[in-house]
Protein backbone atom coordinates (compact mmCIF):
# COMPACT_ATOMS: atom_id res chain seq x y z
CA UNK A 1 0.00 0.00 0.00
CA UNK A 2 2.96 2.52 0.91
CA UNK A 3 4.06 1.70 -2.93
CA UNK A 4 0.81 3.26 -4.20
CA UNK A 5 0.55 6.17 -1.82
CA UNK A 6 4.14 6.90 -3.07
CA UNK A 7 3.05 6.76 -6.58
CA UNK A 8 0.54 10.04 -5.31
CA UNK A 9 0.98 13.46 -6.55
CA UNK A 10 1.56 15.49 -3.31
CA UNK A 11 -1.02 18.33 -3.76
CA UNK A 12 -3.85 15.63 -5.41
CA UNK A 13 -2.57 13.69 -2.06
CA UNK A 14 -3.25 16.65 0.40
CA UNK A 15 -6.29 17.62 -1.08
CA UNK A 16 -8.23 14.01 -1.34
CA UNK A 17 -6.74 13.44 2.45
CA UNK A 18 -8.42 16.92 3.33
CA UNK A 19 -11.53 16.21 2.11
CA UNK A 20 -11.48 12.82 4.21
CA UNK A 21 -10.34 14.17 7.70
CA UNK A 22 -12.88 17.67 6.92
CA UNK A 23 -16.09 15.08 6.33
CA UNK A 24 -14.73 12.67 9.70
CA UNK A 25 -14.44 15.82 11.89
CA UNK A 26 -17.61 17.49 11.01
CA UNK A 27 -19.78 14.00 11.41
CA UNK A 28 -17.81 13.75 14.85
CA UNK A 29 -19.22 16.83 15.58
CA UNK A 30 -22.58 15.80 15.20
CA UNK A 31 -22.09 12.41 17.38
CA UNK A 32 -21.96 14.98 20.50
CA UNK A 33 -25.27 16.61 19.91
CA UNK A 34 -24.93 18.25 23.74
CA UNK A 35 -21.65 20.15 22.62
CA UNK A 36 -22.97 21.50 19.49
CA UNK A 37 -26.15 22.57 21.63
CA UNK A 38 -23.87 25.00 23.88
CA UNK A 39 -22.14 26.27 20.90
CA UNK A 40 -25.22 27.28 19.25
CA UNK A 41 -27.21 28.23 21.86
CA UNK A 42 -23.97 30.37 23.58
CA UNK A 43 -24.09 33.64 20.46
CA UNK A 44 -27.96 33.73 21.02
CA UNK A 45 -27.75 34.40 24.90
CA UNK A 46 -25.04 37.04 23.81
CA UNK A 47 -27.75 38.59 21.55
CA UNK A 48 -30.34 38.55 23.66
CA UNK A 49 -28.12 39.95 26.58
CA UNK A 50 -26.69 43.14 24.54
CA UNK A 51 -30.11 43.52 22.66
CA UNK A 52 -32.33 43.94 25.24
CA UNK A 53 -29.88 44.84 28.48
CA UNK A 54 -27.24 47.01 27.15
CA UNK A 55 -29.45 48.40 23.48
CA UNK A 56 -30.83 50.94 25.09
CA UNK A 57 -27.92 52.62 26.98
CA UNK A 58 -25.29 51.99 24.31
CA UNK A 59 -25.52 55.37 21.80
CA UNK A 60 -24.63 54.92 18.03
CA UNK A 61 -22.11 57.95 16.66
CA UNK A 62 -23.96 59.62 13.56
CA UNK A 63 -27.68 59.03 15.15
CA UNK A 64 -29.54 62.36 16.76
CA UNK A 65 -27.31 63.40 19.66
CA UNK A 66 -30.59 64.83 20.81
CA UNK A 67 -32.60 61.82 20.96
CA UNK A 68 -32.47 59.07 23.54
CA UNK A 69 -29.96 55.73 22.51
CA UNK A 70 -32.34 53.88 19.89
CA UNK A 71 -32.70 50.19 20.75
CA UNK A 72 -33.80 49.09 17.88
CA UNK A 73 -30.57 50.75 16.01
CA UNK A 74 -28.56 49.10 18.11
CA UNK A 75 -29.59 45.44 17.24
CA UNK A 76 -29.20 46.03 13.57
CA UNK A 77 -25.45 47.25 14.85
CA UNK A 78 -25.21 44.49 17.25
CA UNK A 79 -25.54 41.54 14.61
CA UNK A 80 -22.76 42.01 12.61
CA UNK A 81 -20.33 42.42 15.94
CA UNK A 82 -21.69 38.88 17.49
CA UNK A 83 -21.52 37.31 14.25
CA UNK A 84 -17.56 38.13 14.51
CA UNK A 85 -17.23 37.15 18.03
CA UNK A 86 -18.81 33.74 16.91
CA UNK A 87 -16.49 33.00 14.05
CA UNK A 88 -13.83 33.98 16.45
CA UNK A 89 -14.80 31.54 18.98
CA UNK A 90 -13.99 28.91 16.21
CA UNK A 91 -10.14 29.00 17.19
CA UNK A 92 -11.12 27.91 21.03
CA UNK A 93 -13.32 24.64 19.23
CA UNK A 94 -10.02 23.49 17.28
CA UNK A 95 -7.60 24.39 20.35
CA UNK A 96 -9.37 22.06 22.63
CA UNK A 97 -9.99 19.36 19.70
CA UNK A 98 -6.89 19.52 18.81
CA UNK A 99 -5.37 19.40 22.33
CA UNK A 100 -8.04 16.09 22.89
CA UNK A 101 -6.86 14.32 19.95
CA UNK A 102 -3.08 14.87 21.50
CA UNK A 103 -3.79 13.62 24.50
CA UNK A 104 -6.08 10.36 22.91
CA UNK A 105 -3.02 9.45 20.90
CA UNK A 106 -5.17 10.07 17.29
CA UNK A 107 -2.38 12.50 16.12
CA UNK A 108 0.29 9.64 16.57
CA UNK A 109 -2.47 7.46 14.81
CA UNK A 110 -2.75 9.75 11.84
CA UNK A 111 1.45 9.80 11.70
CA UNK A 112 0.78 5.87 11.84
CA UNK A 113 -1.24 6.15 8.53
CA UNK A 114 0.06 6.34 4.70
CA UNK A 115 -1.59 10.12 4.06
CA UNK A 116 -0.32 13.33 3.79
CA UNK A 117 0.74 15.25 7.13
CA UNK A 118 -0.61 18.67 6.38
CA UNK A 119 -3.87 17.15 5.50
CA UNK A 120 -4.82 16.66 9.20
CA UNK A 121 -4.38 20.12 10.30
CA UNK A 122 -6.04 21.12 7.11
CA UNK A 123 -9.16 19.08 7.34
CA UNK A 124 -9.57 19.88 11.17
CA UNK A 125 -9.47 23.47 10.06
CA UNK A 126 -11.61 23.28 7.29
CA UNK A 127 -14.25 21.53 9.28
CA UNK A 128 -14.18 24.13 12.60
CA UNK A 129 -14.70 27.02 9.96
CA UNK A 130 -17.69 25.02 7.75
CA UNK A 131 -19.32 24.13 11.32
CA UNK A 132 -19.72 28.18 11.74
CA UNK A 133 -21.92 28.04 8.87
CA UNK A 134 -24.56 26.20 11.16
CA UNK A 135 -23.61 28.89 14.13
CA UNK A 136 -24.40 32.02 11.26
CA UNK A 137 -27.55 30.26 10.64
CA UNK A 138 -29.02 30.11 13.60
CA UNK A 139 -27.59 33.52 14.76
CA UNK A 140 -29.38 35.11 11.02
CA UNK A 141 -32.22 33.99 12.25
CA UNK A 142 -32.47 34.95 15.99
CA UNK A 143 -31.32 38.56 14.42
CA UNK A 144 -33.88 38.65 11.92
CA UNK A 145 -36.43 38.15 15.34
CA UNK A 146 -34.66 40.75 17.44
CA UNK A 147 -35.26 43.17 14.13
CA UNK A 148 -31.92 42.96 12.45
CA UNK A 149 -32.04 42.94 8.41
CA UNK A 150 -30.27 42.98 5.70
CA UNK A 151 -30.57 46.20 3.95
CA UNK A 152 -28.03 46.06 0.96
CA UNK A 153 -28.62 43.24 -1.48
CA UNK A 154 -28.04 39.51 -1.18
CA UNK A 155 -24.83 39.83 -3.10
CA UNK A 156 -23.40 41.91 -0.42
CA UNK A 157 -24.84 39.71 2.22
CA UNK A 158 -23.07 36.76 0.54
CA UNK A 159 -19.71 38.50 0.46
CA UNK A 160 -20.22 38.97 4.08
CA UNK A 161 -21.25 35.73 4.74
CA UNK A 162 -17.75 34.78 3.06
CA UNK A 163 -16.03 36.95 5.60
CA UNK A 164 -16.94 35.64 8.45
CA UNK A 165 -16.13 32.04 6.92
CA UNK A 166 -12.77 33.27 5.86
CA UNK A 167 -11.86 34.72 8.92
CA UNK A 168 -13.10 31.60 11.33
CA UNK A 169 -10.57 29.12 8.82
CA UNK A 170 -8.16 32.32 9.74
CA UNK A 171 -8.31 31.98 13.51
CA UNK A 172 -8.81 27.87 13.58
CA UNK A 173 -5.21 28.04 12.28
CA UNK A 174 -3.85 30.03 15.52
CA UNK A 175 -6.06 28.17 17.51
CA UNK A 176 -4.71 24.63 16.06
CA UNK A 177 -1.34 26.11 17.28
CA UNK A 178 -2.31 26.90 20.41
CA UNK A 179 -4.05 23.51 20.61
CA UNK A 180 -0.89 21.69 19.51
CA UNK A 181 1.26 23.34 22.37
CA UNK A 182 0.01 22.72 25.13
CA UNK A 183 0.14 19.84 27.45
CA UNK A 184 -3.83 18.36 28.07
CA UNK A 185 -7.24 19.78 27.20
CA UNK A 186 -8.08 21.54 30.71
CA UNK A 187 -5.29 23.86 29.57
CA UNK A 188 -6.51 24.29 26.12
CA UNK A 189 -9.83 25.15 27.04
CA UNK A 190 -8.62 28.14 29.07
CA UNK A 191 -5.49 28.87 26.25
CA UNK A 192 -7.84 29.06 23.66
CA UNK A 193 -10.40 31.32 25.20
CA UNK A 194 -7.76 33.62 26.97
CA UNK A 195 -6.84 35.85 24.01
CA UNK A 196 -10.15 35.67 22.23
CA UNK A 197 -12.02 37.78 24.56
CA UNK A 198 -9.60 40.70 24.63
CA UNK A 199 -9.79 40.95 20.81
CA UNK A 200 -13.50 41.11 20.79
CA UNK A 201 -14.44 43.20 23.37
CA UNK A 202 -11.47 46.16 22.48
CA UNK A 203 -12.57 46.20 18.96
CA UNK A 204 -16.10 47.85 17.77
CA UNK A 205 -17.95 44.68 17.88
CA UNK A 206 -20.12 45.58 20.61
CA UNK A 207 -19.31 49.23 21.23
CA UNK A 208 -18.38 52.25 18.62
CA UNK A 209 -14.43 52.58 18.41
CA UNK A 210 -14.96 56.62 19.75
CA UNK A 211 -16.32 55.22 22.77
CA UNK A 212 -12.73 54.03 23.78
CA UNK A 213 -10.02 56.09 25.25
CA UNK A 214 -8.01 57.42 22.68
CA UNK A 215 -4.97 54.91 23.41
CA UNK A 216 -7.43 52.18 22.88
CA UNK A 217 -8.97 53.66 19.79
CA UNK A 218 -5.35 52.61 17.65
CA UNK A 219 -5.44 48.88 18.57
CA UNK A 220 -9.15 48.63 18.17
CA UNK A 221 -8.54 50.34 14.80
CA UNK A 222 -6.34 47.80 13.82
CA UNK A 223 -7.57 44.88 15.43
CA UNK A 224 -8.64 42.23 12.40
CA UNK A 225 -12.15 41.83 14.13
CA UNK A 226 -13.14 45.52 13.97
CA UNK A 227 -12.09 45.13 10.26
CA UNK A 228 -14.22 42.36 9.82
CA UNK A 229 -17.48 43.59 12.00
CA UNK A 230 -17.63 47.00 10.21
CA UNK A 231 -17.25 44.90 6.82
CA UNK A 232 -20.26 43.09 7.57
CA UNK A 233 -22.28 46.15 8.64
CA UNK A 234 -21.43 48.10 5.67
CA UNK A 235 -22.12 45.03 3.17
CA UNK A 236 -25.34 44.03 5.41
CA UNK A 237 -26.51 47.48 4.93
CA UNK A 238 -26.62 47.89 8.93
CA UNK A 239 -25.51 51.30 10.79
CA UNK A 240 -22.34 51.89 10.80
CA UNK A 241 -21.92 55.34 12.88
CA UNK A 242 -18.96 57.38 12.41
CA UNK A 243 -15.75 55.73 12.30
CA UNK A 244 -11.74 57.59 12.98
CA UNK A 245 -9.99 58.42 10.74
CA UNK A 246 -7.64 55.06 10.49
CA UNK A 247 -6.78 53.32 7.07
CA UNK A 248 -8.36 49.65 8.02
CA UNK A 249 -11.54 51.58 9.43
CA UNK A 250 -11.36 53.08 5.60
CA UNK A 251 -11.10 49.90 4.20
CA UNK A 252 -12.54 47.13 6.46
CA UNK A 253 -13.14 44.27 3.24
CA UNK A 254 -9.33 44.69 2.11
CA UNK A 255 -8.04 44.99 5.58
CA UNK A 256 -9.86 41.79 6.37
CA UNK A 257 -8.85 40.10 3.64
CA UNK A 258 -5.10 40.78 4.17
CA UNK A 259 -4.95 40.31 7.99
CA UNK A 260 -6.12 36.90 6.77
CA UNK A 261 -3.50 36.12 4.54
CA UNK A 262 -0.95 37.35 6.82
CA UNK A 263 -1.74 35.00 9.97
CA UNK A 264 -2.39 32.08 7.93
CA UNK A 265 0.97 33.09 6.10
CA UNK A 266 2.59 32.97 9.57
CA UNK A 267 0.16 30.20 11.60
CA UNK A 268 -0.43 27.86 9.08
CA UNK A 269 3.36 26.52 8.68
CA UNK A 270 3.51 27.05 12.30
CA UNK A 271 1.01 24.29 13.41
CA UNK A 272 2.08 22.08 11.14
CA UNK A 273 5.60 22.13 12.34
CA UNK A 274 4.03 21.82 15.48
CA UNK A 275 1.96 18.95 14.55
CA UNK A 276 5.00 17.15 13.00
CA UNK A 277 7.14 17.85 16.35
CA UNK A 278 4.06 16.92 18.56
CA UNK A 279 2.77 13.68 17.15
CA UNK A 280 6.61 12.21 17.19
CA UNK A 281 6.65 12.50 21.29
């Protein structure tokens, strides 16, 4: 068997492995229906909590500075910032399935087996990004009951859409990393969460970038998530307020869209070193 794998080209190898591992991790996902419960039903309490706690104290810049903060405006702002935060939970799912598989011995399994290396990491990240699509679902339509639309055209929508799917492959990569070096998945679960939150809640997901202090305002500015939330608002057609004067604020879809390129750039060959060094314990 070895023989014929050999006789493999290495990219038709990588990508026919990829497909395999992407289909086994996302029907694995589906064996633990209680998991995928929490995961879903997590982004809706977040919507429900900002909608109706914070909405109508949190003020919009650009709406009537004479009128009280309008609730309503704020959920069509609100979507597109917990629709980020929930692709960027996707790096915490493969850091702790990553860190489980370490410590079940089905990375030294996978070594064990006549396929291409890469194609593990590849298909584990594939699969954590296509399970958001599930997450975006169910979030679209909890928005669409809290009064968020989309206001621009389905084109734009889908472009958006794409975003958000871009970016969760994006983190899954740091996130497999992460997974990958540390020791068990009790640690994982806390190193995968632990630099997540601070990138969502300093970035304009949740409140306008002018509400920070000033020295805040520059890594919120450039901070890849308030790229990718005020993409989304401006394709979803959703309020966007008035945003500083910073070049990624300027250009959220091409700043997105970079930032992307650049950590995979860097993450991707990272984690698979990693994986390589890992499995051979």
């Amino acid at each position: 068997m070895s023989a014929v794998y050999a006789k493999r080209p290495p990219l038709g190898w990588t990508v026919h492995d990829s497909i395999i591992i992407t289909r086994a991790t996302i029907l694995a996902s589906f064996r633990i229906p209680e998991a995928l419960f929490f995961q879903l039903i997590q982004p809706v309490i977040f919507v429900i909590l900002f909608a109706y706690v914070f909405g109508a104290a949190i003020p919009i810049p650009g709406a009537d500075p004479t009128s009280a903060p309008d609730a309503s405006l704020y959920r069509q702002y609100l979507m597109p910032g917990i629709f980020g935060q929930t692709v960027a939970f996707a790096a915490a799912a493969s850091t702790v399935g990553l860190a489980e598989a370490m410590q079940r011995g089905i990375i030294d399994r996978y070594r064990a087996l006549p396929m291409s290396q890469p194609a593990a990491l590849i298909g584990n990240t594939i699969a954590n990004a296509l399970r958001q699509i599930l997450a975006l679902t169910v979030l679209s339509i909890t928005g669409l009951i809290v009064g968020w639309r989309i206001n621009d055209g389905i084109w734009n929508a889908i472009l958006a859409y794409l975003l958000l799917l871009l970016f969760a492959y994006t983190v899954t990569w740091v996130g497999a990393f992460v997974g990958l070096s540390v020791r068990n998945s009790e640690t994982a679960s806390t190193a995968g969460l632990i630099w997540i939150f601070p990138l969502t809640f300093l970035s304009n997901a949740f409140v306008p970038i002018t509400a920070l202090p000033t020295w805040l305002q520059y890594f919120a500015a450039y901070n890849p998530i308030s790229s990718l939330v005020l993409a989304c608002r401006e394709l979803f057609g959703n309020p966007i307020g008035t945003q500083p004067d910073f070049w990624p604020l300027q250009n959220p879809v091409e700043y997105t869209i970079i930032s992307c390129a650049v950590v995979i750039a860097i993450f991707a060959p990272l984690a698979v070193r990693k994986f390589r060094t890992a499995a051979s314990r």
